[in-house]
N, C-alpha and C. Protein backbone atom coordinates (compact mmCIF):
# COMPACT_ATOMS: atom_id res chain seq x y z
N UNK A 1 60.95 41.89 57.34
CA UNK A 1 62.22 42.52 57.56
C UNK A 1 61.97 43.91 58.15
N UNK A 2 62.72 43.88 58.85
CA UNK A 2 62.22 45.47 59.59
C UNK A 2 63.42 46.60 59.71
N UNK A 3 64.64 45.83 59.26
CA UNK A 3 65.92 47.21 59.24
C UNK A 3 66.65 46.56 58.19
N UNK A 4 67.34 47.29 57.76
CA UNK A 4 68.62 46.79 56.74
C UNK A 4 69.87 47.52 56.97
N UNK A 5 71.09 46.73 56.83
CA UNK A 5 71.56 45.34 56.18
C UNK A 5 70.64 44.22 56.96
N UNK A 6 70.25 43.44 57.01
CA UNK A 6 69.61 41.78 57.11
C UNK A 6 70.46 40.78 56.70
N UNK A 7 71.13 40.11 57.93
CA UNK A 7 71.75 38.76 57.73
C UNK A 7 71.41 37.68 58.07
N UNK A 8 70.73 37.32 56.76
CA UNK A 8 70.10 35.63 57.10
C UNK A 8 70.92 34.33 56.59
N UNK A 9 70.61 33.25 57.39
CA UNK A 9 71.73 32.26 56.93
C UNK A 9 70.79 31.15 56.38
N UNK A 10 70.76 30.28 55.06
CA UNK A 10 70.29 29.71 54.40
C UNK A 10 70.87 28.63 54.64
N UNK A 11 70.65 27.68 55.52
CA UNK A 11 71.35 26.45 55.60
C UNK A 11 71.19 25.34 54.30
N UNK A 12 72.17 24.38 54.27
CA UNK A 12 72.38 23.72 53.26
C UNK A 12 71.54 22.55 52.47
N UNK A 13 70.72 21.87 53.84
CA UNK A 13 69.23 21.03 54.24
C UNK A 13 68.26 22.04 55.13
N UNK A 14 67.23 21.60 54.43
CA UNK A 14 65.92 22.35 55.19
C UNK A 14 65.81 23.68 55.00
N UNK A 15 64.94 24.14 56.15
CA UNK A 15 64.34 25.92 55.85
C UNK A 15 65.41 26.68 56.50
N UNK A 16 65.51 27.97 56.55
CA UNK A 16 66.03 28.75 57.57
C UNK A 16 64.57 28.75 58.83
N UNK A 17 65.61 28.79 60.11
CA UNK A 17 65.07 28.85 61.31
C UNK A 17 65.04 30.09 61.54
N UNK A 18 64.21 30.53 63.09
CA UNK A 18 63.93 32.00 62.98
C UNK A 18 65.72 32.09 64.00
N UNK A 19 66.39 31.65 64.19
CA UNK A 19 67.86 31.70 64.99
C UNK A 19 68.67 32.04 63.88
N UNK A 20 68.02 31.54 62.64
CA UNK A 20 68.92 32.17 61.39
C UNK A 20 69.54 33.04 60.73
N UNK A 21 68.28 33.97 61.54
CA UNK A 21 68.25 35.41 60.86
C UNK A 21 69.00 36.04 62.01
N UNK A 22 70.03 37.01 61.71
CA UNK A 22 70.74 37.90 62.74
C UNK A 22 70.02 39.36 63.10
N UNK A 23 69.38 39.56 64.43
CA UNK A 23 68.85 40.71 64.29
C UNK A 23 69.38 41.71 65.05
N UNK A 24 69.60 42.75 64.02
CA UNK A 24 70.68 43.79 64.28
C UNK A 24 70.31 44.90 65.91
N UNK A 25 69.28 45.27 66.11
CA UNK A 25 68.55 46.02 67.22
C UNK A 25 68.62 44.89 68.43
N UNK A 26 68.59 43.55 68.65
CA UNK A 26 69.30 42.84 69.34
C UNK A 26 70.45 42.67 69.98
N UNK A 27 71.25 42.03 69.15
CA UNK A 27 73.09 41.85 69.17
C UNK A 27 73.22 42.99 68.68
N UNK A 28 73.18 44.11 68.11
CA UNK A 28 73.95 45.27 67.54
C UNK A 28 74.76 45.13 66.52
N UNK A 29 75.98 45.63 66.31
CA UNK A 29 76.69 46.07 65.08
C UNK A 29 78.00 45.63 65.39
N UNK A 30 78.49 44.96 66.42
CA UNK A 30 79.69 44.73 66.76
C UNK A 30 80.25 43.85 65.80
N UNK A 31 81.64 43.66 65.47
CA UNK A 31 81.92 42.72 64.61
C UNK A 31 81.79 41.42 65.12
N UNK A 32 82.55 41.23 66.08
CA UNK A 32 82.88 39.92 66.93
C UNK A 32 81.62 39.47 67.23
N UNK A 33 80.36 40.08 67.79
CA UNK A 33 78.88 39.37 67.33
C UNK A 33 78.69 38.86 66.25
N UNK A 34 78.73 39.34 64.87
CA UNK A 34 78.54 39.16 63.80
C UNK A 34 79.08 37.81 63.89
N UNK A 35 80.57 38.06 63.71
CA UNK A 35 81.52 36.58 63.50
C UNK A 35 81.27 35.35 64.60
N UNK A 36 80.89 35.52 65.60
CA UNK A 36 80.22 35.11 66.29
C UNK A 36 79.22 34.12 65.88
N UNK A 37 78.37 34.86 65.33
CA UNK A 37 77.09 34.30 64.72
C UNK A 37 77.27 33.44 63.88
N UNK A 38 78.07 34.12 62.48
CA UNK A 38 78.29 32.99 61.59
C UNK A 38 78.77 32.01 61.81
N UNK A 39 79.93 31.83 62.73
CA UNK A 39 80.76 30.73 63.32
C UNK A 39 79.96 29.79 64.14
N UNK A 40 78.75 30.08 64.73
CA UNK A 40 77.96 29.32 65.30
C UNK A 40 76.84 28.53 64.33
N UNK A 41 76.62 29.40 62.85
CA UNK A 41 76.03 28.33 62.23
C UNK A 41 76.80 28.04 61.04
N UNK A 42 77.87 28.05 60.56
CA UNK A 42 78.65 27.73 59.51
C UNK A 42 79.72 26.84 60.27
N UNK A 43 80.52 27.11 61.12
CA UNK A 43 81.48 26.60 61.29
C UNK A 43 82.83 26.85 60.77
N UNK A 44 82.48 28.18 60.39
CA UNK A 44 83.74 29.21 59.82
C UNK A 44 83.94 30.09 60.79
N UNK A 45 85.62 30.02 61.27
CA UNK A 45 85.95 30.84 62.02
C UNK A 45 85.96 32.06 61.87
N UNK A 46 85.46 32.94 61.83
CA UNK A 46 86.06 34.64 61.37
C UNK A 46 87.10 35.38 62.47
N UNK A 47 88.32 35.90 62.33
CA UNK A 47 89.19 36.14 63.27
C UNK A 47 88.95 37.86 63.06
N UNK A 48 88.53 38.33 63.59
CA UNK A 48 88.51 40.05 63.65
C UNK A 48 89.66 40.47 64.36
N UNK A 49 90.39 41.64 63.11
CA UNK A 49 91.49 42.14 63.75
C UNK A 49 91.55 43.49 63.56
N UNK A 50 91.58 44.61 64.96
CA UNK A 50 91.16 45.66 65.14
C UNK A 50 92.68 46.44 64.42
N UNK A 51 92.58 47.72 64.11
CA UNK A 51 94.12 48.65 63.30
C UNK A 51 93.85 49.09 64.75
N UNK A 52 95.84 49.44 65.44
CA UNK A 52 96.06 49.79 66.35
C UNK A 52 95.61 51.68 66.59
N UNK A 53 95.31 51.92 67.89
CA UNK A 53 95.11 53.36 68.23
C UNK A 53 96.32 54.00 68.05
N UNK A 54 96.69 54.95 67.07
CA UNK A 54 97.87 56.23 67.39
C UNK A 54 97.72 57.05 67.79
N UNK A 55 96.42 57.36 68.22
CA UNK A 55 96.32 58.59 69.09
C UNK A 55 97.22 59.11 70.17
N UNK A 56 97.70 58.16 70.66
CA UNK A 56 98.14 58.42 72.08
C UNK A 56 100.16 58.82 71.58
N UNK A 57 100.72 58.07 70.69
CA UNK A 57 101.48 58.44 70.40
C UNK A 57 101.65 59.47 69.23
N UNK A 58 101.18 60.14 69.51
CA UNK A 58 100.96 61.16 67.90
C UNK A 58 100.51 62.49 69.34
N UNK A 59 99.87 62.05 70.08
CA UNK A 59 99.71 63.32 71.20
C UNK A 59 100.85 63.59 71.95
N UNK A 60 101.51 62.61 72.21
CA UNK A 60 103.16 62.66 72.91
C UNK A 60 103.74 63.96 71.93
N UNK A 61 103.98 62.86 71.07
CA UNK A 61 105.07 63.37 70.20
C UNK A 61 104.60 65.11 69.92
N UNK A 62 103.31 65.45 69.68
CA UNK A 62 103.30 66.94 69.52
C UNK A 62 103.63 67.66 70.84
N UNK A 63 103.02 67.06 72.01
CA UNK A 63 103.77 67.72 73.33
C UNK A 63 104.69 67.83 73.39
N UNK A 64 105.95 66.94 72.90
CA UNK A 64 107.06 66.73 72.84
C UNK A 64 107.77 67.90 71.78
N UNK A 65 106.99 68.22 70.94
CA UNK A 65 107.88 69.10 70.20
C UNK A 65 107.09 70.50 70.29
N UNK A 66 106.11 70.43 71.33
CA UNK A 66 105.13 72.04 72.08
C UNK A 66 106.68 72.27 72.81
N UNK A 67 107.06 71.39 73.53
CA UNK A 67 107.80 71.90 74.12
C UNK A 67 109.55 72.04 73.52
N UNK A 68 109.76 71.41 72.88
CA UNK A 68 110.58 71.29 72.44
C UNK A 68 111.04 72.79 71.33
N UNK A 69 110.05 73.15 71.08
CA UNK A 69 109.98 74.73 70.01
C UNK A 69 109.68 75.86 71.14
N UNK A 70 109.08 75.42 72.38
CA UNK A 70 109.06 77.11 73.33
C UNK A 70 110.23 76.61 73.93
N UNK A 71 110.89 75.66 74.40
CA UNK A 71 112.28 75.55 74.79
C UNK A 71 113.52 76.69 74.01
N UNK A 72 113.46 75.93 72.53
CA UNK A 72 114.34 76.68 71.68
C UNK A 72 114.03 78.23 71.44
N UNK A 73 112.53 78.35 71.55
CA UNK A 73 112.42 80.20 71.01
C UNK A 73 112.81 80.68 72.16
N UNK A 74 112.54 80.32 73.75
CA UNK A 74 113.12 80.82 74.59
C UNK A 74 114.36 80.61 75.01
N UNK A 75 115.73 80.06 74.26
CA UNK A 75 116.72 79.17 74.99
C UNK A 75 117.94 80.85 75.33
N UNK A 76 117.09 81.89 74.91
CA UNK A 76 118.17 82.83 75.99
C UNK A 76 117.63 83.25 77.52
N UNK A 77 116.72 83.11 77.66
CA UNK A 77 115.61 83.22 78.89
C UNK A 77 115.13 82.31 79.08
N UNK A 78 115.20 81.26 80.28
CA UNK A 78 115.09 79.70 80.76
C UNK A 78 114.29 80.66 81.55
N UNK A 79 114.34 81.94 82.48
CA UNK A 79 113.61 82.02 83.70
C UNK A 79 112.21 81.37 84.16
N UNK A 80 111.48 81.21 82.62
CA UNK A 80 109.84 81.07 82.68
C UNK A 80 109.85 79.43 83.94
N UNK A 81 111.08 78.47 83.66
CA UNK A 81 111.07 77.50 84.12
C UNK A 81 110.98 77.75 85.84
N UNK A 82 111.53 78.67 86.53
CA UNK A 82 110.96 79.23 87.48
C UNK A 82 110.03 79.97 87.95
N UNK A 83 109.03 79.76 87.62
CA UNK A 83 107.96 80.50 87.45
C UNK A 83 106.81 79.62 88.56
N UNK A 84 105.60 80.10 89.33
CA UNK A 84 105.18 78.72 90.01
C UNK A 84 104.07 78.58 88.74
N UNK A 85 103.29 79.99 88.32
CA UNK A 85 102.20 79.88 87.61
C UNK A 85 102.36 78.99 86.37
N UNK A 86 103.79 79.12 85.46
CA UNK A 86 103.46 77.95 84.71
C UNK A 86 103.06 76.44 84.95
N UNK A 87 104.34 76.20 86.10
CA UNK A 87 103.83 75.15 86.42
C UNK A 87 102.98 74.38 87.33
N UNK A 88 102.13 75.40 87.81
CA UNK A 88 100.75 75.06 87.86
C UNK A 88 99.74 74.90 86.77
N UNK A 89 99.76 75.73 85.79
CA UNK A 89 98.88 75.54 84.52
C UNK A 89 99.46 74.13 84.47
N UNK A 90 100.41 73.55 83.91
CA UNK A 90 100.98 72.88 83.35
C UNK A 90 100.76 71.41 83.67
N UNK A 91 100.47 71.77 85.51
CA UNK A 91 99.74 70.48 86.01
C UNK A 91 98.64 70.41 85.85
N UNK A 92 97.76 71.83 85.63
CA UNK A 92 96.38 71.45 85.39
C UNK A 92 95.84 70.84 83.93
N UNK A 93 96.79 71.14 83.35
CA UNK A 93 96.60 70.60 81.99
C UNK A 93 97.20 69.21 81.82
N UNK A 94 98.04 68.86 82.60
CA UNK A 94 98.83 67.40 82.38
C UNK A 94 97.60 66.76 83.11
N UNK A 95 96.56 67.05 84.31
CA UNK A 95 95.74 66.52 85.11
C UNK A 95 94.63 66.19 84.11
N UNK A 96 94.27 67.38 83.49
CA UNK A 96 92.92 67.10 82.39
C UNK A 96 93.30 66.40 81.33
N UNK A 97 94.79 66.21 80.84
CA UNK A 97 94.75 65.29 79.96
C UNK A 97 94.92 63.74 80.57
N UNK A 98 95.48 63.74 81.71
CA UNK A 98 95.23 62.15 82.25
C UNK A 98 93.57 61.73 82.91
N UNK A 99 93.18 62.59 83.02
CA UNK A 99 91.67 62.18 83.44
C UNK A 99 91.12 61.87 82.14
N UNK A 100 90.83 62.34 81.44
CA UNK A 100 90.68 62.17 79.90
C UNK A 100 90.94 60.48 79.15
């Protein structure tokens, strides 16, 4: 054995084969390898199901209320909205977050 965790499969007749043993520095750590594997010598399906990303809506929503709070602290002076320099920053930052 040369790393651990070690997943070996003990079939039901006979020895384990050297195809038995799952080696991790090989296939890696992925799940769907894993399940993969077993499903190829058990015959048990394993269905891997990933928890969705909120990142992306949880970054909206604070932009959404970045702006939504300098809107209101400024709502007697709109001028900044004419401004070119903000909204140039504003693209450079909307640019680095879509390259991203």
């Amino acid at each position: 054995m040369n790393s651990a965790p070690s997943f070996i499969h003990f079939p039901a007749k006979g020895k384990p084969k050297k195809s038995d043993s799952y080696e991790l520095q090989v296939r890696g750590f992925a799940a769907e390898q894993l399940a993969r594997w077993v499903g190829d010598r058990t015959d048990v399906q394993i269905r891997v199901i990933r928890p969705p990303n909120y990142a992306g809506p949880l970054m909206l929503g604070f932009l959404l209320a970045v702006i939504g709070g300098l809107a209101y602290l400024r709502r007697n002076n709109l001028e900044f909205l004419y401004n070119k320099n903000v909204w140039a920053f504003s693209a450079l930052v909307g640019a680095h977050w879509f390259i991203i």
